[in-house]
C-alpha atoms as a PDB file:
ATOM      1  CA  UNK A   1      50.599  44.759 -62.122  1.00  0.00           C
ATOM      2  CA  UNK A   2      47.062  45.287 -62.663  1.00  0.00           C
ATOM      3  CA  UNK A   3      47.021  47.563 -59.548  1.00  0.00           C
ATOM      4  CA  UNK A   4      50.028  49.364 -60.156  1.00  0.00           C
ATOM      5  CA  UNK A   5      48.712  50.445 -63.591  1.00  0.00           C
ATOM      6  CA  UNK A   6      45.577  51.918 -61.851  1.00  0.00           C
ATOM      7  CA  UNK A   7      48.208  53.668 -58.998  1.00  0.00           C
ATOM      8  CA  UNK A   8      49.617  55.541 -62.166  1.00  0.00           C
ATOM      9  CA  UNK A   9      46.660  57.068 -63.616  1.00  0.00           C
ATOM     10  CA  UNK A  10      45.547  58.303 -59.914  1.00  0.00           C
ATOM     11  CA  UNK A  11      46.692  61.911 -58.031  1.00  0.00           C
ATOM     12  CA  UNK A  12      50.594  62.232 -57.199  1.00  0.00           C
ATOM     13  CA  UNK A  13      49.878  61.023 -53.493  1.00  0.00           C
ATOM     14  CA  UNK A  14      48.212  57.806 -54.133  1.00  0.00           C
ATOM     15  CA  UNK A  15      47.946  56.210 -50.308  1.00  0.00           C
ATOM     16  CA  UNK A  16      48.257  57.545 -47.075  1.00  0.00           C
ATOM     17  CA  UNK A  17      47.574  55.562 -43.574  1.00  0.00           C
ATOM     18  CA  UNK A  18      47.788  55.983 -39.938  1.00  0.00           C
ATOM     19  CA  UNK A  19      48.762  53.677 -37.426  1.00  0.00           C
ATOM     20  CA  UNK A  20      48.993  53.461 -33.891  1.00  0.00           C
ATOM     21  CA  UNK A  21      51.193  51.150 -32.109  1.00  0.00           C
ATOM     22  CA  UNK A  22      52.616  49.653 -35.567  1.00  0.00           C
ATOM     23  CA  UNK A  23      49.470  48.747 -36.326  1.00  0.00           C
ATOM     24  CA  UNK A  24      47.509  51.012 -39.127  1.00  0.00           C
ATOM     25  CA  UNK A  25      44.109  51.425 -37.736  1.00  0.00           C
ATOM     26  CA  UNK A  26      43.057  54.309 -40.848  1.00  0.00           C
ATOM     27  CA  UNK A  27      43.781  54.042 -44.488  1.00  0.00           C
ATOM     28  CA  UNK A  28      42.865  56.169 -47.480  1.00  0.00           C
ATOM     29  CA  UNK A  29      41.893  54.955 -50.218  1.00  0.00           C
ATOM     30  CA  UNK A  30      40.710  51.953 -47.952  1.00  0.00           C
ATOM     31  CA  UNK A  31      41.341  48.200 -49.431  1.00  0.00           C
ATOM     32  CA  UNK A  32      41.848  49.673 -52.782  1.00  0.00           C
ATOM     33  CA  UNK A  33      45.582  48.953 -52.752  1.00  0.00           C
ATOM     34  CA  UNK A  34      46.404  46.377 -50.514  1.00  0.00           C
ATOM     35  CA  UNK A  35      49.884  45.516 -51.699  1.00  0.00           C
ATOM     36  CA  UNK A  36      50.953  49.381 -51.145  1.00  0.00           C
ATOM     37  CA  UNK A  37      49.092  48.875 -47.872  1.00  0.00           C
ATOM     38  CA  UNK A  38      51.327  45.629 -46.702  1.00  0.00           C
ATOM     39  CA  UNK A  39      54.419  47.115 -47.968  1.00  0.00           C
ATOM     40  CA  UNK A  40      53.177  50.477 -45.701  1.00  0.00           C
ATOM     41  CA  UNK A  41      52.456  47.696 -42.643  1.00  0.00           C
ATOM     42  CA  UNK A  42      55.940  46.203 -43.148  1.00  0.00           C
ATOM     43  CA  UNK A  43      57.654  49.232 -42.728  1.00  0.00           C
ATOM     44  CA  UNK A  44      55.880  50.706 -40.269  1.00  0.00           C
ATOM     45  CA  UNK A  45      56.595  47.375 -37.778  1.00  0.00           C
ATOM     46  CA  UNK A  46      59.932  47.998 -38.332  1.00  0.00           C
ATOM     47  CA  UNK A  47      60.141  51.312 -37.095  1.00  0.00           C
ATOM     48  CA  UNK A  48      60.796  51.631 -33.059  1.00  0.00           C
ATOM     49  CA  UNK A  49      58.149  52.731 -30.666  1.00  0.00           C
ATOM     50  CA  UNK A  50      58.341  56.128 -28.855  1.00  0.00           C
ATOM     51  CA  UNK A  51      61.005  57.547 -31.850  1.00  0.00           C
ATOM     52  CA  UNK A  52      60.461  61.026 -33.441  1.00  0.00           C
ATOM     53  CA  UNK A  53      61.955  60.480 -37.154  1.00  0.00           C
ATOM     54  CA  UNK A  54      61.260  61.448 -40.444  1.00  0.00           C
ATOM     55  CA  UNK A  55      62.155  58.891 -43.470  1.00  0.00           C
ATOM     56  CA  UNK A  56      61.708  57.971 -46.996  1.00  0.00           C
ATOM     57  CA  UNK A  57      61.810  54.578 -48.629  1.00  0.00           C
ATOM     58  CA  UNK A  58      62.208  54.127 -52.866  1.00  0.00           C
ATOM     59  CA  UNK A  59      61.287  51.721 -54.902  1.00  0.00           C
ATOM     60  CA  UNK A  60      61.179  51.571 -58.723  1.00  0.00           C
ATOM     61  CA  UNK A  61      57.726  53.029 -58.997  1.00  0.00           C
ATOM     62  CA  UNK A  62      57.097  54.855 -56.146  1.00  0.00           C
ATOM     63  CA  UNK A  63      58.378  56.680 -52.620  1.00  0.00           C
ATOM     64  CA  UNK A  64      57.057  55.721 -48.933  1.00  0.00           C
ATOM     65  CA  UNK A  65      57.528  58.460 -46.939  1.00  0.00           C
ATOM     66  CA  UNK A  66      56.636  58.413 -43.236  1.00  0.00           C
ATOM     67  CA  UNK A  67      56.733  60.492 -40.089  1.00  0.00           C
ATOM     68  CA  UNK A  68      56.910  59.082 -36.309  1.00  0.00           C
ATOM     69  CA  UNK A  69      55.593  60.445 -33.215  1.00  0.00           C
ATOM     70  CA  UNK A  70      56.144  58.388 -30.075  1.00  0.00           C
ATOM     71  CA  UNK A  71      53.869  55.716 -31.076  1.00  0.00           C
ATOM     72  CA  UNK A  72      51.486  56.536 -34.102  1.00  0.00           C
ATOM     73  CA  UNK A  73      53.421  56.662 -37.496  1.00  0.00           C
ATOM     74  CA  UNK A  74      52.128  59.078 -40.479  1.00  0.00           C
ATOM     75  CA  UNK A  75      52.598  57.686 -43.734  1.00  0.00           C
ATOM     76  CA  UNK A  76      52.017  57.841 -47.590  1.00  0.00           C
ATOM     77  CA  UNK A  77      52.877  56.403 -50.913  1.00  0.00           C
ATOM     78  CA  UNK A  78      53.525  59.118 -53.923  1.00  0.00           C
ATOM     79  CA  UNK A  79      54.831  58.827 -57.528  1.00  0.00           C
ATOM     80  CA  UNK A  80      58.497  59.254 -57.932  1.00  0.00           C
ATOM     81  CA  UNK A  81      58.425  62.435 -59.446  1.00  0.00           C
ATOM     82  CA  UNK A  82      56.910  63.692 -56.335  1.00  0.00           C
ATOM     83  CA  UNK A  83      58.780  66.544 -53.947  1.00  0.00           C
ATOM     84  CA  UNK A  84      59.400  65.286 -50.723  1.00  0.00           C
ATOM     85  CA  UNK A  85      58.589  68.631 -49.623  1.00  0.00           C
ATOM     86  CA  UNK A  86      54.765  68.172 -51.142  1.00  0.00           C
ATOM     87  CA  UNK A  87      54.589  64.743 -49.087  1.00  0.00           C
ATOM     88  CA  UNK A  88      55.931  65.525 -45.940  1.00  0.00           C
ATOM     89  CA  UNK A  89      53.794  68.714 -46.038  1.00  0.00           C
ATOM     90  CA  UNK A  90      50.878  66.305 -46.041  1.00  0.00           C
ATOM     91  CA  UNK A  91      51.850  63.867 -43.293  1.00  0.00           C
ATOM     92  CA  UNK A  92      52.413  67.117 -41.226  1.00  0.00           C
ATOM     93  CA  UNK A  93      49.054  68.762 -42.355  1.00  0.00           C
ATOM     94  CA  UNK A  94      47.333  64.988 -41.330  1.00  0.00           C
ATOM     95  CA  UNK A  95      49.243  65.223 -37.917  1.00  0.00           C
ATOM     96  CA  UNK A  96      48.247  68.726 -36.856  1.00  0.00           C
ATOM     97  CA  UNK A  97      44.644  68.344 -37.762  1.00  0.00           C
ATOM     98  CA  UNK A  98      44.544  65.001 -36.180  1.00  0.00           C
ATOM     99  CA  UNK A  99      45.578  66.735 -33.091  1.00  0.00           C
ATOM    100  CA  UNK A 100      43.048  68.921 -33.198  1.00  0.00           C
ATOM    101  CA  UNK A 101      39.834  66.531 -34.218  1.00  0.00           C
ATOM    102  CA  UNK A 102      40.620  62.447 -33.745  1.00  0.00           C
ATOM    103  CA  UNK A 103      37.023  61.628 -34.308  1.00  0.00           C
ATOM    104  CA  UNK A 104      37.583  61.456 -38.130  1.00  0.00           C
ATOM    105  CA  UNK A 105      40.704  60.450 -39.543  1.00  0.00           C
ATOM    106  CA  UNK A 106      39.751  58.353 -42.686  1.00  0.00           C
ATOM    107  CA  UNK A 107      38.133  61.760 -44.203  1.00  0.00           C
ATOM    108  CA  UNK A 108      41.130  63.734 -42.894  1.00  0.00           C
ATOM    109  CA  UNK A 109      43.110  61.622 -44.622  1.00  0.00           C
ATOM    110  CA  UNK A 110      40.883  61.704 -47.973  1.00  0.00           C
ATOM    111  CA  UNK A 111      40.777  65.592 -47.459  1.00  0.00           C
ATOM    112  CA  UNK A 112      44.509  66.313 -46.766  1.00  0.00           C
ATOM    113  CA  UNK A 113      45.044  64.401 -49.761  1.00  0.00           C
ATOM    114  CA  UNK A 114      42.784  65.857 -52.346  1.00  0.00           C
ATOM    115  CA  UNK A 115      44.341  69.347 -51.032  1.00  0.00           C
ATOM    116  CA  UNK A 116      47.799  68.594 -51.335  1.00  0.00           C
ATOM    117  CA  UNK A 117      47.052  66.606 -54.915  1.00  0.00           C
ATOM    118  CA  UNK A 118      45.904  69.945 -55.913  1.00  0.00           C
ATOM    119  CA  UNK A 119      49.399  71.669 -57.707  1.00  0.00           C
ATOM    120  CA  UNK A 120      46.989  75.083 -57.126  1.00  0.00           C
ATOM    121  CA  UNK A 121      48.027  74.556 -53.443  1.00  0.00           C
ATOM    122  CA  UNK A 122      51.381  74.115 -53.277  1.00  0.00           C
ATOM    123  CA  UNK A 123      52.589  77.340 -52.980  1.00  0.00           C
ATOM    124  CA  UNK A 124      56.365  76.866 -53.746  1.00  0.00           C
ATOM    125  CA  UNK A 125      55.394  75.591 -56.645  1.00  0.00           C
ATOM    126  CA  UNK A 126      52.911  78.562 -57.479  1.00  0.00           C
ATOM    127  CA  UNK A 127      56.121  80.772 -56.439  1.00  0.00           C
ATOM    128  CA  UNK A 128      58.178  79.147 -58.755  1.00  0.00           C
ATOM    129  CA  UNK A 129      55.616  79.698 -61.710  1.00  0.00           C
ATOM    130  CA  UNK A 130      55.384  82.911 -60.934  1.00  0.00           C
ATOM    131  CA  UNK A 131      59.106  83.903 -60.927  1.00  0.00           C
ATOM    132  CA  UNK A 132      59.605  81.550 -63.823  1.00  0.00           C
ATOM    133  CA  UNK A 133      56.655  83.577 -65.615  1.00  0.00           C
ATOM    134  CA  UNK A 134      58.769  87.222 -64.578  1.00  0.00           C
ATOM    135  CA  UNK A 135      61.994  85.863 -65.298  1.00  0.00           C
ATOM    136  CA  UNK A 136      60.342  85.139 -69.152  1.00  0.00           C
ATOM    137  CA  UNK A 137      58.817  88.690 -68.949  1.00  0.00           C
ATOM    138  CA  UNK A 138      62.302  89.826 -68.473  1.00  0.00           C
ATOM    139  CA  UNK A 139      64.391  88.181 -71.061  1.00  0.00           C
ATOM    140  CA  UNK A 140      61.366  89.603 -73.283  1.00  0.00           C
ATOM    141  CA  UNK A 141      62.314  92.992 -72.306  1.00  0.00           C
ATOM    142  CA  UNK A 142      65.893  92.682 -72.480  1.00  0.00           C
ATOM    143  CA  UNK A 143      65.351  90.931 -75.452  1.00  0.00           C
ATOM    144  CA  UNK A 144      63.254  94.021 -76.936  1.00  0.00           C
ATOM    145  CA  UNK A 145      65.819  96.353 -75.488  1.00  0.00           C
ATOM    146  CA  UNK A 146      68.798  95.153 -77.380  1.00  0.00           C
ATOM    147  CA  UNK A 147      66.855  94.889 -80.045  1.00  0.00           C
ATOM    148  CA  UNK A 148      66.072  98.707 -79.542  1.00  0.00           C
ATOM    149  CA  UNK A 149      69.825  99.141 -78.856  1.00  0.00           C
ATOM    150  CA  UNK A 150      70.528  97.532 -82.658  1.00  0.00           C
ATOM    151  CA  UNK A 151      68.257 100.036 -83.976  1.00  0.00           C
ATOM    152  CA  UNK A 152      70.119 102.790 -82.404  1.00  0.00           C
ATOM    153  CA  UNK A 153      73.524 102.117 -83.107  1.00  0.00           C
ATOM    154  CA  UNK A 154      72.703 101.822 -86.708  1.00  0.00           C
ATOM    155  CA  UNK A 155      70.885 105.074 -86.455  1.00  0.00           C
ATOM    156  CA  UNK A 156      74.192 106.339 -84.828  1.00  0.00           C
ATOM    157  CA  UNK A 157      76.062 104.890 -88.223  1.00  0.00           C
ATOM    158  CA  UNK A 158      73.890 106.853 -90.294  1.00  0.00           C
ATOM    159  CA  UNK A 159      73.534 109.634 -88.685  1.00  0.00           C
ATOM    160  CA  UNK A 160      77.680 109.346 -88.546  1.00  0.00           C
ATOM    161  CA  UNK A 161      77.704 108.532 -91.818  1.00  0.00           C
ATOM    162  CA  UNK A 162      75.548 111.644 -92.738  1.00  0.00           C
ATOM    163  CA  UNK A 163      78.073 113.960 -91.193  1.00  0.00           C
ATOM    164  CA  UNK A 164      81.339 112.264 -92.728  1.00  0.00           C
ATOM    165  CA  UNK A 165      79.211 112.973 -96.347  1.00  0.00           C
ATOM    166  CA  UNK A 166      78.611 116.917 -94.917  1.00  0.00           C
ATOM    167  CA  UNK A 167      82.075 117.218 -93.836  1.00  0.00           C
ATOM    168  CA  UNK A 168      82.858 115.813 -97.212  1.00  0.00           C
ATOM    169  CA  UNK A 169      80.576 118.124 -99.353  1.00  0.00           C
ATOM    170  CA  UNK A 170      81.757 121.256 -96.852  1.00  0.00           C
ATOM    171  CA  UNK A 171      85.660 120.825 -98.114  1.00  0.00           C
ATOM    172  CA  UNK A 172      84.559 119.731-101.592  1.00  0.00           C
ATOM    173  CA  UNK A 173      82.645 123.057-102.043  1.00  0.00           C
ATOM    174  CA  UNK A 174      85.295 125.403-100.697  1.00  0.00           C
ATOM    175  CA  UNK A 175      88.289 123.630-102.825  1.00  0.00           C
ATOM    176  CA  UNK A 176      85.756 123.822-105.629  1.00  0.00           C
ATOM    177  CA  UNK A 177      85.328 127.473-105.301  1.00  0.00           C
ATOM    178  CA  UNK A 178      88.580 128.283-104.234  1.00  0.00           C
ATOM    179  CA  UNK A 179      89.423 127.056-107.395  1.00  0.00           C
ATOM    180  CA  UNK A 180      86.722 128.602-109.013  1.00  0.00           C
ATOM    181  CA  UNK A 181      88.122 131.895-107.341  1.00  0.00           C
ATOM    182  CA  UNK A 182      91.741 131.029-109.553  1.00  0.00           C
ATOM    183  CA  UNK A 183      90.602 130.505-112.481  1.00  0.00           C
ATOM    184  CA  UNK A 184      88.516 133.502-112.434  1.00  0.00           C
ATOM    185  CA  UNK A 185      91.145 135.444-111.165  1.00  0.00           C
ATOM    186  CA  UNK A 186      93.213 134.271-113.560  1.00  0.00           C
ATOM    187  CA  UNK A 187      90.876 134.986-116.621  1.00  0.00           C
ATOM    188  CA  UNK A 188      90.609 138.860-115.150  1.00  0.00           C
ATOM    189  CA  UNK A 189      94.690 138.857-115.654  1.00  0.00           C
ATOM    190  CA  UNK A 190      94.812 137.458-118.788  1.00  0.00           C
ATOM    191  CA  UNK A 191      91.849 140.211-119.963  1.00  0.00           C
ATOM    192  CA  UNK A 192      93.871 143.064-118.114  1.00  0.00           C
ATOM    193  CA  UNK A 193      97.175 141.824-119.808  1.00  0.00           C
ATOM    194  CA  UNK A 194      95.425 141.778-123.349  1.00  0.00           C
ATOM    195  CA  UNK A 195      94.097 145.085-122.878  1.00  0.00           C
ATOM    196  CA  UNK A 196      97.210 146.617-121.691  1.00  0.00           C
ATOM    197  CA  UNK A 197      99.068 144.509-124.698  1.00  0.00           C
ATOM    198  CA  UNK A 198      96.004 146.002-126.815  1.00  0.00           C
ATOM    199  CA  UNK A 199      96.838 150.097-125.807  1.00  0.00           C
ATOM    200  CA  UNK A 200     100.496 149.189-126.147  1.00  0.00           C
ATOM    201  CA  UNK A 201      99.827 148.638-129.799  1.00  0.00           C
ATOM    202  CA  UNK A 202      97.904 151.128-130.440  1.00  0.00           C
ATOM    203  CA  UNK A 203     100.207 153.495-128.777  1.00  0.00           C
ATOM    204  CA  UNK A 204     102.712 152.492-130.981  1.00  0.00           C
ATOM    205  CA  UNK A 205     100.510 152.598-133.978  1.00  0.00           C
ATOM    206  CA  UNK A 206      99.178 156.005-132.975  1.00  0.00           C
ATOM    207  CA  UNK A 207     102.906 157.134-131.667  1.00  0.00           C
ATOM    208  CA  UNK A 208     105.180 155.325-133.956  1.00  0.00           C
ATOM    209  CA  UNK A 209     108.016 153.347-132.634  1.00  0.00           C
ATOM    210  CA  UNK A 210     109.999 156.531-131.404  1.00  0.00           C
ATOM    211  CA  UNK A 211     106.566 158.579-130.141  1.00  0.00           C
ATOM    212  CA  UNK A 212     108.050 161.392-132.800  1.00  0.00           C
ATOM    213  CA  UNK A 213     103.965 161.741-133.370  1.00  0.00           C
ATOM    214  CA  UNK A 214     102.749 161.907-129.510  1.00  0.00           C
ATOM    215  CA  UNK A 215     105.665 165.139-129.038  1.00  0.00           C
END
């Protein structure tokens, strides 16, 4: 228990070994965990000799993932949580470079794992950020833009509005001075028919009834 509570507070990729033959003849870190280490040993002398595979083993705590090339094995114990992408992307990093410089492999191993522990280089991870960060950026604007969009259509109801109240005032003027234009026509007729009534009177007056005054 005591040493899986010390696994969990370590990186994501907390043991990696090679072995050659089924038989693990590099380790990193070394003899710090040597129950993840015989559980490692156990699987690896169960895979054949000479076979080119890829697998991964779980267990409540944590993944054993290892990769087989005729007869050395590449493998490593991660967190759960971990990608098997991130893990296999080691064991194939430890292969190559072994390939290239066998005179080291405890501090390849210890290197390898350090890089890949670092999130900073993994860069489908970094890609993901990165479209996760534009995708926000995005819904910001589109956010911002319907927002603008709100704006506008209740610009275009007042602005509608305003021209409903124009029409409005436009017909209310001209039926208020058409009706202006009645009554003052009306008042002229009403003058012209008192002054006509007016002369008629005074015609009469002037005339009497029969005009025997105006012959």
């Amino acid at each position: 228990p005591n040493e899986v509570n010390n696994v969990l507070t370590k990186m994501p990729i907390v043991y990696a070994a090679i072995a050659q033959k089924n038989e693990i003849f590099a380790e990193y870190p070394e003899r710090e965990y040597p129950k993840l280490a015989e559980v490692c040993q156990k699987i690896i002398a169960t895979i054949p000799v000479n076979e080119t595979r890829r697998k991964t083993f779980e267990e409540s705590t944590f993944k054993f993932h290892y990769k087989s090339e005729g007869e050395r094995v590449f493998i490593c114990v991660a967190h759960k949580e971990v990608q098997m992408r991130v893990a296999f992307a080691f064991l194939d990093s430890v292969s190559r470079q072994l390939s290239q410089d066998f005179n080291s492999p405890k501090k390849l191993l210890k290197d390898r794992m350090e890089y890949h522990n670092n999130p900073a280089n993994d860069k489908i991870s970094n890609l993901t950020n990165e479209i996760a960060e534009v995708k926000d950026v995005m819904m910001e604007n589109i956010d911002r833009v319907l927002q603008r969009g709100e704006k506008l259509d209740a610009m275009q109801e007042k602005s509608t509005q305003l021209a409903e109240n124009a029409r409005d005032f436009h017909s209310s003027a001209v039926t208020l001075k058409r009706n202006y234009c009645l009554k003052h026509a009306k008042i002229v007729a009403l003058i012209v028919l008192i002054v006509v009534i007016i002369l008629i009177v005074v015609l009469l007056i002037a005339c009497n009834p029969n005009f025997s005054r105006c012959r």
